[in-house]
C-alpha atoms as a PDB file:
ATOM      1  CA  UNK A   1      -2.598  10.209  18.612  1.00  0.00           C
ATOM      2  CA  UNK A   2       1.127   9.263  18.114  1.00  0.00           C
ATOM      3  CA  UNK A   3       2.802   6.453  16.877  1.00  0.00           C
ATOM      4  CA  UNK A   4       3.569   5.477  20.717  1.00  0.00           C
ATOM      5  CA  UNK A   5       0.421   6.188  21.947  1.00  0.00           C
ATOM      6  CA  UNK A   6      -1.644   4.028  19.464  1.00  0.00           C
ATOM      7  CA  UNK A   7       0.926   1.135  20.265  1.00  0.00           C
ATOM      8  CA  UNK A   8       0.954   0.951  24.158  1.00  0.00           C
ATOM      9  CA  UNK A   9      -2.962   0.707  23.790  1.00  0.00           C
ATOM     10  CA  UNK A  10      -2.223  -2.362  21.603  1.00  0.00           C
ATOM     11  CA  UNK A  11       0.001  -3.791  23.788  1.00  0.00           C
ATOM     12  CA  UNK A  12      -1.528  -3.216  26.459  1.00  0.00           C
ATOM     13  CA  UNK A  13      -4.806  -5.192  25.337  1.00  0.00           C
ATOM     14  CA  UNK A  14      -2.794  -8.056  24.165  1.00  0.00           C
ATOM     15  CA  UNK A  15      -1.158  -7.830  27.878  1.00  0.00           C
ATOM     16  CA  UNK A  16       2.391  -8.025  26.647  1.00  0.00           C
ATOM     17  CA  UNK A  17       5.398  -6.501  28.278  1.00  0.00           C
ATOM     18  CA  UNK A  18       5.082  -2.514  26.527  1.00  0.00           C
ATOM     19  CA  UNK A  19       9.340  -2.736  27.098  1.00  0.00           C
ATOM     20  CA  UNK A  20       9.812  -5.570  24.904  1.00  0.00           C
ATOM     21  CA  UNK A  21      11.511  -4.991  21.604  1.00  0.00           C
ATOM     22  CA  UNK A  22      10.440  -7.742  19.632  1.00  0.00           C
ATOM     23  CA  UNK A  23       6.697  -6.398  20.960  1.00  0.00           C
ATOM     24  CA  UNK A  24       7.204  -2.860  20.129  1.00  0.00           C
ATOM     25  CA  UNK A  25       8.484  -3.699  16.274  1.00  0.00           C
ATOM     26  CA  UNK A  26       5.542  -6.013  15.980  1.00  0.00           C
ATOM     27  CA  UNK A  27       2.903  -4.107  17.007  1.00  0.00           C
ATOM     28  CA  UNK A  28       4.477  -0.572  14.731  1.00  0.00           C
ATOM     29  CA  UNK A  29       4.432  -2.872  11.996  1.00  0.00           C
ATOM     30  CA  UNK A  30       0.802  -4.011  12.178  1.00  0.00           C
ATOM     31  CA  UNK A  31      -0.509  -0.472  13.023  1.00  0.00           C
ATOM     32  CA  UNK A  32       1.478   0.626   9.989  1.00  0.00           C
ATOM     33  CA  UNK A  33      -0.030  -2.518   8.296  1.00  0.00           C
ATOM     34  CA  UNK A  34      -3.625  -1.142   9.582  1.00  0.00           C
ATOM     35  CA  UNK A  35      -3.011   2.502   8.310  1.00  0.00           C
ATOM     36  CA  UNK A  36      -2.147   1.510   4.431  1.00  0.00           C
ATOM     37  CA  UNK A  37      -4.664  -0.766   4.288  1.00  0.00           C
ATOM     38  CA  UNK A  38      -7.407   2.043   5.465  1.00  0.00           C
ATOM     39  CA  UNK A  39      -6.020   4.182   3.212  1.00  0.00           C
ATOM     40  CA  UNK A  40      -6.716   1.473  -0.192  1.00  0.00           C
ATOM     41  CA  UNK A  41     -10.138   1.380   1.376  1.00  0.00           C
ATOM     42  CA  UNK A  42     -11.604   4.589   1.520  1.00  0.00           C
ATOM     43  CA  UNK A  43      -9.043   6.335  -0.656  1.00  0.00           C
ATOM     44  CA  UNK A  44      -8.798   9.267   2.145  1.00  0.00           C
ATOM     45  CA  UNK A  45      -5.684  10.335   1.004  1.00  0.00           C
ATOM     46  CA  UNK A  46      -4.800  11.876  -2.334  1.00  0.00           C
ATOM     47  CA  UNK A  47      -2.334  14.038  -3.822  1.00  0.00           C
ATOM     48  CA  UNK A  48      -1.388  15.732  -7.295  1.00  0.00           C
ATOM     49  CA  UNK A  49       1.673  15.933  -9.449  1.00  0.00           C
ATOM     50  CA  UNK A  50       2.802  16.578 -12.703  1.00  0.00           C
ATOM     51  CA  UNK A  51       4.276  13.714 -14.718  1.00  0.00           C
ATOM     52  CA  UNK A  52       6.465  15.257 -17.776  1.00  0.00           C
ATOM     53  CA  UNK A  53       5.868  12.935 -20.982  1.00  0.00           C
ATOM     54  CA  UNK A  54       8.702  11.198 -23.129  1.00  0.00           C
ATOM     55  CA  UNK A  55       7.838  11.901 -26.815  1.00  0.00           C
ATOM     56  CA  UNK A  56       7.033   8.734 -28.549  1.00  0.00           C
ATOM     57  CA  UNK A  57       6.344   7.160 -25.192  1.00  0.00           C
ATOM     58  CA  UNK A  58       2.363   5.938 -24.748  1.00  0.00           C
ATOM     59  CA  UNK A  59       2.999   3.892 -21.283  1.00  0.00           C
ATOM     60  CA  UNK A  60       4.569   4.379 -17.615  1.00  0.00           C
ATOM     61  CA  UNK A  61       5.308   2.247 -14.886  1.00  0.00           C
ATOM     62  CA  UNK A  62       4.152   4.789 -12.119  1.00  0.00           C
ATOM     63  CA  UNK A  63       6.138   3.089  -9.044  1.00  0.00           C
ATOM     64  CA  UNK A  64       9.523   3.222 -11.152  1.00  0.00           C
ATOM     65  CA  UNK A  65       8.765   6.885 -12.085  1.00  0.00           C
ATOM     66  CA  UNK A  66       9.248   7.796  -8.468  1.00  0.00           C
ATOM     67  CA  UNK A  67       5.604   7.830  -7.808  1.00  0.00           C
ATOM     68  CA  UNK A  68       6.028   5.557  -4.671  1.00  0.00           C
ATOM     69  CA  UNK A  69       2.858   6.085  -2.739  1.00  0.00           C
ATOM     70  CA  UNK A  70       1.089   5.236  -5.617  1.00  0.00           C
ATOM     71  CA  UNK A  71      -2.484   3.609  -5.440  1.00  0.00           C
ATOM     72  CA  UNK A  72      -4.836   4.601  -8.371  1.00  0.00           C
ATOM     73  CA  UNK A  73      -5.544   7.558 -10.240  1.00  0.00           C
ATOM     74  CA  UNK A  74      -8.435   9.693  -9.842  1.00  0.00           C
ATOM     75  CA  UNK A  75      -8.186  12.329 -12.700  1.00  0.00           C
ATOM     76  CA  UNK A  76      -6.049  12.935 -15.383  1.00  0.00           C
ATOM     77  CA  UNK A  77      -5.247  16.497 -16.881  1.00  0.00           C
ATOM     78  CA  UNK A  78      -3.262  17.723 -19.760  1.00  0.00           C
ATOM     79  CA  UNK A  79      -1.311  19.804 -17.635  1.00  0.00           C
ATOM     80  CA  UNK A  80       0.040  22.946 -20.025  1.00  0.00           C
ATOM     81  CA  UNK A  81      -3.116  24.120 -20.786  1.00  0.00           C
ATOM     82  CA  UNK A  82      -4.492  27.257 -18.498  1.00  0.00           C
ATOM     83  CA  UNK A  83      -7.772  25.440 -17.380  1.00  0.00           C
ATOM     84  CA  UNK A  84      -5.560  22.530 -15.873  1.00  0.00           C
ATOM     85  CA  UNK A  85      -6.933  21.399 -12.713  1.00  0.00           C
ATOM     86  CA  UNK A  86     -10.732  22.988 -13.017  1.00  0.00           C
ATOM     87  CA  UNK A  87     -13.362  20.787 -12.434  1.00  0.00           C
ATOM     88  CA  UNK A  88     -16.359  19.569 -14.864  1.00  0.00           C
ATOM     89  CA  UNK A  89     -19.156  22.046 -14.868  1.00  0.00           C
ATOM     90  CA  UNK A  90     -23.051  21.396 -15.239  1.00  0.00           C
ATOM     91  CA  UNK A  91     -24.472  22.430 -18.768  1.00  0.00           C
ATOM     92  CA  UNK A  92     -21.409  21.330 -21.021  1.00  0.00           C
ATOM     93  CA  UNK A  93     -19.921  18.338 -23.121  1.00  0.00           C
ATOM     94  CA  UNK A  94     -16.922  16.521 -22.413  1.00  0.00           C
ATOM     95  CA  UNK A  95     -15.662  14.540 -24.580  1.00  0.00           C
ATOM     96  CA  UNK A  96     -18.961  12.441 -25.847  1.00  0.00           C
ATOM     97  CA  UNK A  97     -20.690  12.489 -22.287  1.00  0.00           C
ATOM     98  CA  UNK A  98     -22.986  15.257 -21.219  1.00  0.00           C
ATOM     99  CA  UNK A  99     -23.738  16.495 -18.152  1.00  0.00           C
ATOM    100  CA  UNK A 100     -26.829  17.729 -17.435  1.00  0.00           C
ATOM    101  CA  UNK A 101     -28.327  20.423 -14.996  1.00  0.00           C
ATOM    102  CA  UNK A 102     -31.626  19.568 -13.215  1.00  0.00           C
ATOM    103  CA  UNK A 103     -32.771  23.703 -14.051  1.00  0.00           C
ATOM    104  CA  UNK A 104     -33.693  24.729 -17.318  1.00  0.00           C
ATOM    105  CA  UNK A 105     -30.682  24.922 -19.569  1.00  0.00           C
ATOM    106  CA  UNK A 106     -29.908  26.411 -23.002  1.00  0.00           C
ATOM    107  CA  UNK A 107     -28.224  22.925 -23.997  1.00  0.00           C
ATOM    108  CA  UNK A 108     -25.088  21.802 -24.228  1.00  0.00           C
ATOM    109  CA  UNK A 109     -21.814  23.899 -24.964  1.00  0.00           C
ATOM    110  CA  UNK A 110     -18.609  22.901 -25.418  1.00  0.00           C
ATOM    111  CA  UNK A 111     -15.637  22.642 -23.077  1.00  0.00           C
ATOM    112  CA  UNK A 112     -12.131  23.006 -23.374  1.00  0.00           C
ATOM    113  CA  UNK A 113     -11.532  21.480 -20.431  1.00  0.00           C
ATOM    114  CA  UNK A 114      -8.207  19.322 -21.165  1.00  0.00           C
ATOM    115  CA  UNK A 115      -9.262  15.939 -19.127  1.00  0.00           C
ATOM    116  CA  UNK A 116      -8.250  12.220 -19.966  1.00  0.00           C
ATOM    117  CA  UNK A 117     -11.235   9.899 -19.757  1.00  0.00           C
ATOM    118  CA  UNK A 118     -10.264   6.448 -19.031  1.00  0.00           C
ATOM    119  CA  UNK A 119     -10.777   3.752 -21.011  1.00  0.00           C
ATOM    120  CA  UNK A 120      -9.483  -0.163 -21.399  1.00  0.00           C
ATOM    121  CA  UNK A 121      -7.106  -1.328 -23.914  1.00  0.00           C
ATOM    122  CA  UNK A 122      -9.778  -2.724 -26.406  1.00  0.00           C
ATOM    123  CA  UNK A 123     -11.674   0.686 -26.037  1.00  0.00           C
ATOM    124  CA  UNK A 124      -8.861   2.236 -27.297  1.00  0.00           C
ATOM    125  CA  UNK A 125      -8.148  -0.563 -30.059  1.00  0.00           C
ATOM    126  CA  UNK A 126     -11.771  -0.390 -30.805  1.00  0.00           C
ATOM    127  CA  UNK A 127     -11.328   3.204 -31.537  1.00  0.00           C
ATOM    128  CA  UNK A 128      -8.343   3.099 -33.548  1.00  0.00           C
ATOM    129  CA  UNK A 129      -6.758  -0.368 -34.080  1.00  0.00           C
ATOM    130  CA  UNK A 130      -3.000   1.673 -34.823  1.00  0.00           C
ATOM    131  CA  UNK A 131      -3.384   3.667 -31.177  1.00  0.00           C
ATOM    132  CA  UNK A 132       0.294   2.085 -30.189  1.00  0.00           C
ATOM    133  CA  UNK A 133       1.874   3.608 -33.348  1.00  0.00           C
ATOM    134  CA  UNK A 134      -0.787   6.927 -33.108  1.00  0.00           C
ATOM    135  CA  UNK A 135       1.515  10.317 -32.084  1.00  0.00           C
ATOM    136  CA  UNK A 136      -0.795  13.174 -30.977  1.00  0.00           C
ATOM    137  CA  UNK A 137      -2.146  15.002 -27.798  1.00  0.00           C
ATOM    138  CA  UNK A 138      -3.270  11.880 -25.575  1.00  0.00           C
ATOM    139  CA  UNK A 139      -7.104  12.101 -24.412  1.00  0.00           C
ATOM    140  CA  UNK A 140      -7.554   8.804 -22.860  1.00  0.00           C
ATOM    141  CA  UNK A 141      -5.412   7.038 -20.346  1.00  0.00           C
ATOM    142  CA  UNK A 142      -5.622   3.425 -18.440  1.00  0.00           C
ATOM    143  CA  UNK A 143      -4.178   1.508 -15.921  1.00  0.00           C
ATOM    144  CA  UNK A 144      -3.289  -2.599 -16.025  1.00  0.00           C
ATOM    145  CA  UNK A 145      -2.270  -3.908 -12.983  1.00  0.00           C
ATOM    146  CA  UNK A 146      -0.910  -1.659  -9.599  1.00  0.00           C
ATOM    147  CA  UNK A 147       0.592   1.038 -11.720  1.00  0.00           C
ATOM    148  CA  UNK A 148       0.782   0.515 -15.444  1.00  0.00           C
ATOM    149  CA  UNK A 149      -0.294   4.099 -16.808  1.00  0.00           C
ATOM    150  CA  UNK A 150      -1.066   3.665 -20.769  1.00  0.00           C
ATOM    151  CA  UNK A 151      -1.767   6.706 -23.113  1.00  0.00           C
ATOM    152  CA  UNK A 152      -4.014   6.498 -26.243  1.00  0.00           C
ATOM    153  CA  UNK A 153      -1.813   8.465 -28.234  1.00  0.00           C
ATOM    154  CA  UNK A 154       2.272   9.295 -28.299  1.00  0.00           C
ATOM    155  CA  UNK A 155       3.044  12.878 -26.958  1.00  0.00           C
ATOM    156  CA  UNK A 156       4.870  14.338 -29.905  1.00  0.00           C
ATOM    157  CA  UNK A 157       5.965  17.451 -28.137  1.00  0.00           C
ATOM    158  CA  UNK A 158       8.693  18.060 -25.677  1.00  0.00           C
ATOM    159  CA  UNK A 159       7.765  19.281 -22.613  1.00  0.00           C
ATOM    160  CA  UNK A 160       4.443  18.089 -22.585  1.00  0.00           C
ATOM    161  CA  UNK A 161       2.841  16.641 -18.952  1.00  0.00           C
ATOM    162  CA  UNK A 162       0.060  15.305 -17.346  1.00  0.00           C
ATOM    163  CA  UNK A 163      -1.687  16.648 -14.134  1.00  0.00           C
ATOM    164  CA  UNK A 164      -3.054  13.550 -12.536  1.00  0.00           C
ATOM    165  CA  UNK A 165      -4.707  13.216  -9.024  1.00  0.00           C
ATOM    166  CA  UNK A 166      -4.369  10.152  -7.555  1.00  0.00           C
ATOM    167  CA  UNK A 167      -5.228   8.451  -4.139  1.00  0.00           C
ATOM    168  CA  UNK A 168      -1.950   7.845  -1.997  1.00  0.00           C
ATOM    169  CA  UNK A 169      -0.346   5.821   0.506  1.00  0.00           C
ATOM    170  CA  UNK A 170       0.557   6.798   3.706  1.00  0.00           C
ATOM    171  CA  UNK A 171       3.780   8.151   5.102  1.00  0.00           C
ATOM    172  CA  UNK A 172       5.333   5.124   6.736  1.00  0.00           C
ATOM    173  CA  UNK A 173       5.186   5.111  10.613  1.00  0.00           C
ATOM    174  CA  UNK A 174       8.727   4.799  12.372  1.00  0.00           C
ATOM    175  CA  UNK A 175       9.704   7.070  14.817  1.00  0.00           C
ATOM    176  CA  UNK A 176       7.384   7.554  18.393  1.00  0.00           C
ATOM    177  CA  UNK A 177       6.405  10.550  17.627  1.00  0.00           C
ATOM    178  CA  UNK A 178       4.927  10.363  14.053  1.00  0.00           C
ATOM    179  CA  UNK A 179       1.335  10.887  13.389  1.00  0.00           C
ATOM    180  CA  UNK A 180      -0.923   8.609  11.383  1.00  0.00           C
ATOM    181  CA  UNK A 181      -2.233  10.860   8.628  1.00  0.00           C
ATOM    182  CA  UNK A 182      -5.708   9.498   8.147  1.00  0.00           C
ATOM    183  CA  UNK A 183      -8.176  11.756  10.279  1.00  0.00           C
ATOM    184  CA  UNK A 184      -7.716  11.629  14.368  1.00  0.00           C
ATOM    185  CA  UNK A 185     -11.416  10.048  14.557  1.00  0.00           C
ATOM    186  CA  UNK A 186      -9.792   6.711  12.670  1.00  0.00           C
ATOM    187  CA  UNK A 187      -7.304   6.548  14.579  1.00  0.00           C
ATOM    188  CA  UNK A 188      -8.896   4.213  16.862  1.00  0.00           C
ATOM    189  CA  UNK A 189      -9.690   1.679  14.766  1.00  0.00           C
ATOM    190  CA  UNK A 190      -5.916   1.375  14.495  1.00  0.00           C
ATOM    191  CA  UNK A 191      -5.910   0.336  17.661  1.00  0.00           C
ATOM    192  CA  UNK A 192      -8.537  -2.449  16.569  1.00  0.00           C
ATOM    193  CA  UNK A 193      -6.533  -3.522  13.423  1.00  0.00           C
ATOM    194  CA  UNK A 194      -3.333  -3.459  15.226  1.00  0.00           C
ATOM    195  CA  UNK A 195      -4.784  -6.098  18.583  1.00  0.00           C
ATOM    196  CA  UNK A 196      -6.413  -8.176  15.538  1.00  0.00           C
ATOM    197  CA  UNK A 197      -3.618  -8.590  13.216  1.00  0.00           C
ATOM    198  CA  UNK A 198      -1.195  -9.676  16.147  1.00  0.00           C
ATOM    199  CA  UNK A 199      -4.194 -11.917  17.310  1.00  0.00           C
ATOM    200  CA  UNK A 200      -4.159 -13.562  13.996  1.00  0.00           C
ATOM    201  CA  UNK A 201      -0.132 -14.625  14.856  1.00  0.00           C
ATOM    202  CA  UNK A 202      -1.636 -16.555  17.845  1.00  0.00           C
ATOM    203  CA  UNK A 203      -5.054 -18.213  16.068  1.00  0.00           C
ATOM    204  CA  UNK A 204      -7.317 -20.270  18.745  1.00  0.00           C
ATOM    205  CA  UNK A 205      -9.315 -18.684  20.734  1.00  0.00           C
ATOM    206  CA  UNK A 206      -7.152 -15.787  21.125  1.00  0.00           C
ATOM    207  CA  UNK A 207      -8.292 -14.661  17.665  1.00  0.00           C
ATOM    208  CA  UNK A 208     -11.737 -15.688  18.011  1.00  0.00           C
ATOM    209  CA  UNK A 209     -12.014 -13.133  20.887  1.00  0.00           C
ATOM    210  CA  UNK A 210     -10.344 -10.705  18.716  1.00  0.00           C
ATOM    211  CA  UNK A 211     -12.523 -11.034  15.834  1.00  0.00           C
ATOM    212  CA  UNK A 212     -14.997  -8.008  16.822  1.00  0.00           C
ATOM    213  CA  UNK A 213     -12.475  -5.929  16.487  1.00  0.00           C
ATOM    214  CA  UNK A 214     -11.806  -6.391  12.966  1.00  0.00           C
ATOM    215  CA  UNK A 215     -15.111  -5.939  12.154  1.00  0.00           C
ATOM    216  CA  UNK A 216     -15.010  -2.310  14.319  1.00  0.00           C
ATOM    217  CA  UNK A 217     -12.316  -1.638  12.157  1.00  0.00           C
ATOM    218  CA  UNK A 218     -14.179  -2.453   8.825  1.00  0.00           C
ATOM    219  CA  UNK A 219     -17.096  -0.761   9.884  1.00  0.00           C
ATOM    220  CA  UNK A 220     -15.517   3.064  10.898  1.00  0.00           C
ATOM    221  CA  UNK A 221     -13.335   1.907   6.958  1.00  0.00           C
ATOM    222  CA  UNK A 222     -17.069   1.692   5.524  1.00  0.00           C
ATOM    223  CA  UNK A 223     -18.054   5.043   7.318  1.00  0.00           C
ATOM    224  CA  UNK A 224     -15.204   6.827   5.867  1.00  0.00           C
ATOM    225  CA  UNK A 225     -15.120   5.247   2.237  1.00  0.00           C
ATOM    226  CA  UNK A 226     -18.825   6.234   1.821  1.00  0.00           C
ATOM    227  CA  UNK A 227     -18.276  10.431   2.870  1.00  0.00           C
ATOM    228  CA  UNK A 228     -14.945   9.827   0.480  1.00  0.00           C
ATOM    229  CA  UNK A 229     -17.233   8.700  -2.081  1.00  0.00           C
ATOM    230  CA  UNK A 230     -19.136  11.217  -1.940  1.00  0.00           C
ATOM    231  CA  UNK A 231     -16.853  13.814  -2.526  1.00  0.00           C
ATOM    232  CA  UNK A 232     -15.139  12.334  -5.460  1.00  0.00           C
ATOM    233  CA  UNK A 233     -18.577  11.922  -7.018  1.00  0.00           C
ATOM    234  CA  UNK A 234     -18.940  15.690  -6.678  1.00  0.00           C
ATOM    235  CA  UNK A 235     -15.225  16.415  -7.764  1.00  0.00           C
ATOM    236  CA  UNK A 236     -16.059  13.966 -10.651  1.00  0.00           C
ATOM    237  CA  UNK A 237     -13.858  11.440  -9.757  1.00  0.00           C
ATOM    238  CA  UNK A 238     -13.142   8.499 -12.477  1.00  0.00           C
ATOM    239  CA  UNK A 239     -12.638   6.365  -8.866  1.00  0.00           C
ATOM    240  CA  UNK A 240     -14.639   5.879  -5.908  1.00  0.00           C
ATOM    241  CA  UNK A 241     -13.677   3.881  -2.403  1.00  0.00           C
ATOM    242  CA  UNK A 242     -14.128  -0.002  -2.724  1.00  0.00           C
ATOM    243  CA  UNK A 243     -17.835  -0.837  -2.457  1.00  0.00           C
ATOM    244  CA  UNK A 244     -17.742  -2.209   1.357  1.00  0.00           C
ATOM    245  CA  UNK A 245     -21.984  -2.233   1.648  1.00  0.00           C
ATOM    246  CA  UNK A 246     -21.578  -5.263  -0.685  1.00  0.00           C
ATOM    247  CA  UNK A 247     -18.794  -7.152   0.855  1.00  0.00           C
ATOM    248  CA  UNK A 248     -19.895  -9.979   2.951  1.00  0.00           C
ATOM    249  CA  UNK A 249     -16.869 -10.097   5.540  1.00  0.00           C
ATOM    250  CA  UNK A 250     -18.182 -11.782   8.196  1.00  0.00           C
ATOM    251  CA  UNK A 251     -16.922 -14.807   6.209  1.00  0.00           C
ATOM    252  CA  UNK A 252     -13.940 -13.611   7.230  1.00  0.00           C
ATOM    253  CA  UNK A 253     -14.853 -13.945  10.738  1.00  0.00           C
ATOM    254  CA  UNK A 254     -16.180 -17.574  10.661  1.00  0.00           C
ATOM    255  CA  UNK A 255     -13.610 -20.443  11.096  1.00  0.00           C
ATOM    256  CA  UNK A 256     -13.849 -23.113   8.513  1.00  0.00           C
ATOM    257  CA  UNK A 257     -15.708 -26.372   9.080  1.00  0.00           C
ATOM    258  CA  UNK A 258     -13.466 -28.251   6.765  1.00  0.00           C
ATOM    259  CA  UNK A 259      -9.814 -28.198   8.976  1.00  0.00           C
ATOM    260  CA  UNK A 260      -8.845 -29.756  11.420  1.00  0.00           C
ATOM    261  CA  UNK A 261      -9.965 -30.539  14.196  1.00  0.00           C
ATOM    262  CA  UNK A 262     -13.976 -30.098  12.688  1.00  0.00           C
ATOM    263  CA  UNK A 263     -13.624 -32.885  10.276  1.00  0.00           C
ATOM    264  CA  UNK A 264     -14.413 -36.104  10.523  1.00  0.00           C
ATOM    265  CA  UNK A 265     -10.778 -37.350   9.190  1.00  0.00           C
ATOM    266  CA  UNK A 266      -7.719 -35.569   9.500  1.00  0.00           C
ATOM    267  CA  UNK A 267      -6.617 -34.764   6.087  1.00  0.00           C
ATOM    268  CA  UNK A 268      -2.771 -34.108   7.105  1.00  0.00           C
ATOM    269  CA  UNK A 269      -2.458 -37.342   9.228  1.00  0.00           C
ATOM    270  CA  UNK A 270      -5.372 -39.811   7.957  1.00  0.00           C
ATOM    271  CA  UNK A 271      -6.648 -40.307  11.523  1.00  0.00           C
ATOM    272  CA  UNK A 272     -10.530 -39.540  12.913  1.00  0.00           C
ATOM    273  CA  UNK A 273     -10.709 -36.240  14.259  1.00  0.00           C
ATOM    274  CA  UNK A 274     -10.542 -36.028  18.226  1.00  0.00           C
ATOM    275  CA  UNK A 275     -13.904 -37.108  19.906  1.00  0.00           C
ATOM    276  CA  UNK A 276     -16.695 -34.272  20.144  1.00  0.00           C
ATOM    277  CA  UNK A 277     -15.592 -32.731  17.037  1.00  0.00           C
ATOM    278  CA  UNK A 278     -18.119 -32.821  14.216  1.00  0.00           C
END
């Protein structure tokens, strides 16, 4: 569906006039809203690029690189080396961690296979407590915060770049005619997100009644994160989808027994609560 189809259905449940500005903006930006937040998720979308090293330079602030649809990174390559881009294979080493095929196997060879395996800051320090000041090929990389990319070694070489994979953000949604870009099946649940979001604007009852929809819209997120999941596991993956099986969101859902009117004393004016509340 486009942009304006997705949007009349959202105005149209929330029964406001479809040739109303002020509606129209509203309800783009919450299906955009909707769309991004799908997207950090299930981490449906991805993409790869090549990010050229500075010599003497061990950390990168992705977002100011020009990496704008940056979420999180998924695998990280050495990228000058011929088997760039080829995937972990059954029946070989990397690094310190084996993997092992269910069959009969002669053991474990060796693989050239240039991949970064992530690791924390005081893995790194743990490994070698002079990593900042360490100038070499990098074979571990980590991330602190949105999109602080840290090396455990300096590139000494010019030229040198990294192939990383990462899960992306979606294309903003402006003009009628633009398409979201997670799969046509989710694009439903945009229409869910969007009525809820603009619901939550309102509050009362209006929300309450509105409240199913967000968890339709969670639910198809689940659905999606857990076949995304899958995949990354078999495209070994350093990242999966957020765990949604273990999220209790219908707290979410519930509204609080300690505001007002519910308690027994107003806490913003110091009166009793209207009769009948409890």
């Amino acid at each position: 569906m486009q942009l304006s189809d997705i949007r009349s259905r959202v105005i149209g449940r929330l029964e406001w006039d479809p040739s109303d500005t002020n509606a129209q903006a509203a309800a783009t930006a919450a299906i955009g809203e909707g769309q991004r937040l799908f997207c950090f998720l299930t981490l449906s979308l991805e993409n790869q690029r090549e990010l050229v090293l500075t010599p003497g330079k061990s950390w990168y602030r992705m977002l100011d690189a020009g990496w704008a649809d940056w979420l999180v990174p998924l695998r990280v390559r050495i990228s000058n080396d011929t088997a760039a881009g080829a995937d972990m294979t059954f029946d070989t080493q990397e690094s310190d961690t084996g993997t092992f095929n269910e069959q009969a196997s002669p053991g474990l060879a060796v693989n050239t296979n240039p991949k970064l395996r992530p690791a924390s800051l005081y893995e790194m320090a743990a490994a070698d407590d002079s990593f900042l000041n360490t100038n070499g090929t990098p074979t571990q990389y980590g991330v602190l915060g949105w999109d602080f990319l840290f090396l455990n070694k300096r590139p000494a070489l010019t030229g040198q770049k990294l192939l990383i994979t990462y899960a992306r953000s979606p294309v903003p949604l402006v003009n009628d005619g633009d398409v979201p870009e997670i799969l046509d099946a989710d694009h439903a649940s945009l229409i869910d997100y969007g009525e809820w979001r603009l619901r939550a604007n309102e509050g009362g009852q209006e929300l309450a009644s509105a409240n199913a929809r967000l968890t339709s819209y969670l639910d198809n997120a689940k659905e999606r994160a857990d076949q995304v999941r899958a995949r990354s596991l078999s495209q070994r993956y350093d990242r999966q989808p957020f765990e949604l099986e273990s999220f209790d969101y219908s707290k979410l859902l519930k509204t609080r027994p300690d505001l007002p009117p519910y308690r027994k004393e107003n806490r913003w004016t110091g009166q009793p609560s209207p009769p009948g509340s409890s």
